[in-house]
C-alpha atoms as a PDB file:
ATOM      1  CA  UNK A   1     184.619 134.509 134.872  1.00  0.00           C
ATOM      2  CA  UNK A   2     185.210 134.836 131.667  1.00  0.00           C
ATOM      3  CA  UNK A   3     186.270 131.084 130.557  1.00  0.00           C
ATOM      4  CA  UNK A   4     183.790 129.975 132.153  1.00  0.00           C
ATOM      5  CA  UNK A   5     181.558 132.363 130.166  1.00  0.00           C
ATOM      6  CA  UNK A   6     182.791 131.276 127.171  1.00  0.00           C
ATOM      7  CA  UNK A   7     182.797 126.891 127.964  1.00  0.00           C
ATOM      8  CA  UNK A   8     178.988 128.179 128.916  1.00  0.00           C
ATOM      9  CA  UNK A   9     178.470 129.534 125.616  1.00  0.00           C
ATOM     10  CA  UNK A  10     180.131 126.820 123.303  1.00  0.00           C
ATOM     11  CA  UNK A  11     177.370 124.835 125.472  1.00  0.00           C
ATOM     12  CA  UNK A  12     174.568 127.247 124.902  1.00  0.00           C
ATOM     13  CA  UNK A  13     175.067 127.684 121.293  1.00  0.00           C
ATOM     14  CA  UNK A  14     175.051 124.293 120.194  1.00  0.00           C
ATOM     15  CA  UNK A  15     171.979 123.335 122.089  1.00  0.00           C
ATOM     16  CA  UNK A  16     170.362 126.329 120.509  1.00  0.00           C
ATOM     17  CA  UNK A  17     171.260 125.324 117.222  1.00  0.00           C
ATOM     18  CA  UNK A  18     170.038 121.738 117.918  1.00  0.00           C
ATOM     19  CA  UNK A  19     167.027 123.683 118.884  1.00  0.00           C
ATOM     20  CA  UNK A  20     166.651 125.963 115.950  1.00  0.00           C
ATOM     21  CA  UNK A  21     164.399 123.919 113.780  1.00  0.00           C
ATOM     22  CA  UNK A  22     161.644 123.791 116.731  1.00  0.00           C
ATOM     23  CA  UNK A  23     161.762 127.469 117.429  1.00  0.00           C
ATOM     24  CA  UNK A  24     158.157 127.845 116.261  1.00  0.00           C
ATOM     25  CA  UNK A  25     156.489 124.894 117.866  1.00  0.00           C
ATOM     26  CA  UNK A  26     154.310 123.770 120.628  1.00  0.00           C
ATOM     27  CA  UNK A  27     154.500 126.213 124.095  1.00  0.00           C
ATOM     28  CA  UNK A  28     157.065 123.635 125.635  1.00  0.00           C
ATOM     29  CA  UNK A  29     159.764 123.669 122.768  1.00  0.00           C
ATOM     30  CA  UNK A  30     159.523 127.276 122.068  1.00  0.00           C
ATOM     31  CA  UNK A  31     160.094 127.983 125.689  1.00  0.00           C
ATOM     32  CA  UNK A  32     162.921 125.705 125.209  1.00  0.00           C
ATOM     33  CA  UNK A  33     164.450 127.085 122.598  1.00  0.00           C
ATOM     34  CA  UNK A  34     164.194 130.317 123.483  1.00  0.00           C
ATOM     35  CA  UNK A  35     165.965 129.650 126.936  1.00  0.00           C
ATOM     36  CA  UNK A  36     168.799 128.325 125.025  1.00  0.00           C
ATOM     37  CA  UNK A  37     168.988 131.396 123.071  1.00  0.00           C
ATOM     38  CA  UNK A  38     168.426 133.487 125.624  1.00  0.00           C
ATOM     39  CA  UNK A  39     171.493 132.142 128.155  1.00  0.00           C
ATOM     40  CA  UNK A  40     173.898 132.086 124.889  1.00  0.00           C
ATOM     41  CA  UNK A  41     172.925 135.814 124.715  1.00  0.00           C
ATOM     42  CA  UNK A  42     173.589 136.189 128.435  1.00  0.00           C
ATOM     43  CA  UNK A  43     176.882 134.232 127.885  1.00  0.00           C
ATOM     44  CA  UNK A  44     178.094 136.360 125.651  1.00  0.00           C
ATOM     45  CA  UNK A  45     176.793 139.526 127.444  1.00  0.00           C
ATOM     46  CA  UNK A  46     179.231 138.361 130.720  1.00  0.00           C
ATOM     47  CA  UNK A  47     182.235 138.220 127.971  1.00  0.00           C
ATOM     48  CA  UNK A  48     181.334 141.895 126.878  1.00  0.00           C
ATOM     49  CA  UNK A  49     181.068 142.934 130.841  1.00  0.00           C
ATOM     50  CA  UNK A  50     183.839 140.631 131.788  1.00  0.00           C
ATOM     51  CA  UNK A  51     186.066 142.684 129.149  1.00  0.00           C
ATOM     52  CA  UNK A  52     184.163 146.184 129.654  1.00  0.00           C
ATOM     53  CA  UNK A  53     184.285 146.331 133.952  1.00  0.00           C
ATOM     54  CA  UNK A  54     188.360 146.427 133.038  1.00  0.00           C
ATOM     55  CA  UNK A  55     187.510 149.873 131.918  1.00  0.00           C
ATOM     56  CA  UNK A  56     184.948 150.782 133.641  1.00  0.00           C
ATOM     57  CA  UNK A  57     182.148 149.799 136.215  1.00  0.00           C
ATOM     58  CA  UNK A  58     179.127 150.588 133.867  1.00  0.00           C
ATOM     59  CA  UNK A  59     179.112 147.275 131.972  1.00  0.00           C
ATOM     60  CA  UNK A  60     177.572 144.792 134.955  1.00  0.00           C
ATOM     61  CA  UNK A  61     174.586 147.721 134.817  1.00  0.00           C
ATOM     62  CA  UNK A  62     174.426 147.657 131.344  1.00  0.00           C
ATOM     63  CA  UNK A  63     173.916 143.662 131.117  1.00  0.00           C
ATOM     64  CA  UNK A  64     171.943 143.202 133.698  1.00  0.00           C
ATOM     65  CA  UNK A  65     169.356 145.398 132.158  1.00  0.00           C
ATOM     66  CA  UNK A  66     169.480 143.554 128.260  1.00  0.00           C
ATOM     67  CA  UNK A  67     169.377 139.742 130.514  1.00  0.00           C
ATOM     68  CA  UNK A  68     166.281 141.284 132.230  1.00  0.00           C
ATOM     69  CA  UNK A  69     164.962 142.404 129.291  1.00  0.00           C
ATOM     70  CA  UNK A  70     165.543 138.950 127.553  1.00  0.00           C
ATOM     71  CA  UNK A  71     163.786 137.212 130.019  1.00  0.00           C
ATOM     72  CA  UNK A  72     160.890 139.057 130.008  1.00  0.00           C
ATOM     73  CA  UNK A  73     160.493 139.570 125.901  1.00  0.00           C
ATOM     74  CA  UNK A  74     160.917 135.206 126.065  1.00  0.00           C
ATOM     75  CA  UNK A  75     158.139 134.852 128.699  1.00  0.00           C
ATOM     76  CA  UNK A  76     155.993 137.032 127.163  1.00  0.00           C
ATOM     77  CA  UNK A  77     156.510 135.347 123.498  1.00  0.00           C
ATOM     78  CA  UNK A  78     155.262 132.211 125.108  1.00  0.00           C
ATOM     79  CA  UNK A  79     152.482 133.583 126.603  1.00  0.00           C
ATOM     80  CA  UNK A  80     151.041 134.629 123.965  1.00  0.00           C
END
C-alpha cells in the first residue's frame, strides 16, 4: 500500500504543479486542479495511515474523515 501510495503521489504532485498556474480559472480547470491537489493530499494521507495503523487502528478513521472533507470543501469551491 504504501509504494503504491507514494508512485501515486510523485504522479499527483507533478500534475498539480503543471496545474498550479490555472488554479483560478474557468469552472472546468479549477475543478481540475483542485482534483489533482486533492488526490496528492489523499496520497499522502494513505502514507500517514499506512505508517500510523502499525501503531494503532485509529489512522484509516482519521483519513477517511480529512479525504471526505476534501472532497466536499473542492465541490463546493466550484460551485460557487
Amino acid at each position: 500500500m504504501s509504494m503504491i501510495a507514494f508512485l501515486a503521489l510523485s504522479a499527483n504532485l507533478g500534475v498539480a504543479v503543471l496545474l498550479y498556474a490555472f488554479r483560478s480559472g474557468g469552472a472546468n480547470m479549477r475543478s481540475v486542479w483542485l482534483c489533482s491537489r486533492n488526490d496528492a493530499i489523499g496520497n499522502l494521507l494513505v502514507l500517514l495511515a499506512a505508517w500510523g495503523v502499525l501503531q494503532q487502528v485509529w489512522p484509516d478513521l482519521v483519513v477517511a474523515g480529512l479525504m471526505g472533507t476534501l472532497g466536499l470543501t473542492a465541490a463546493l469551491s466550484v460551485v460557487r
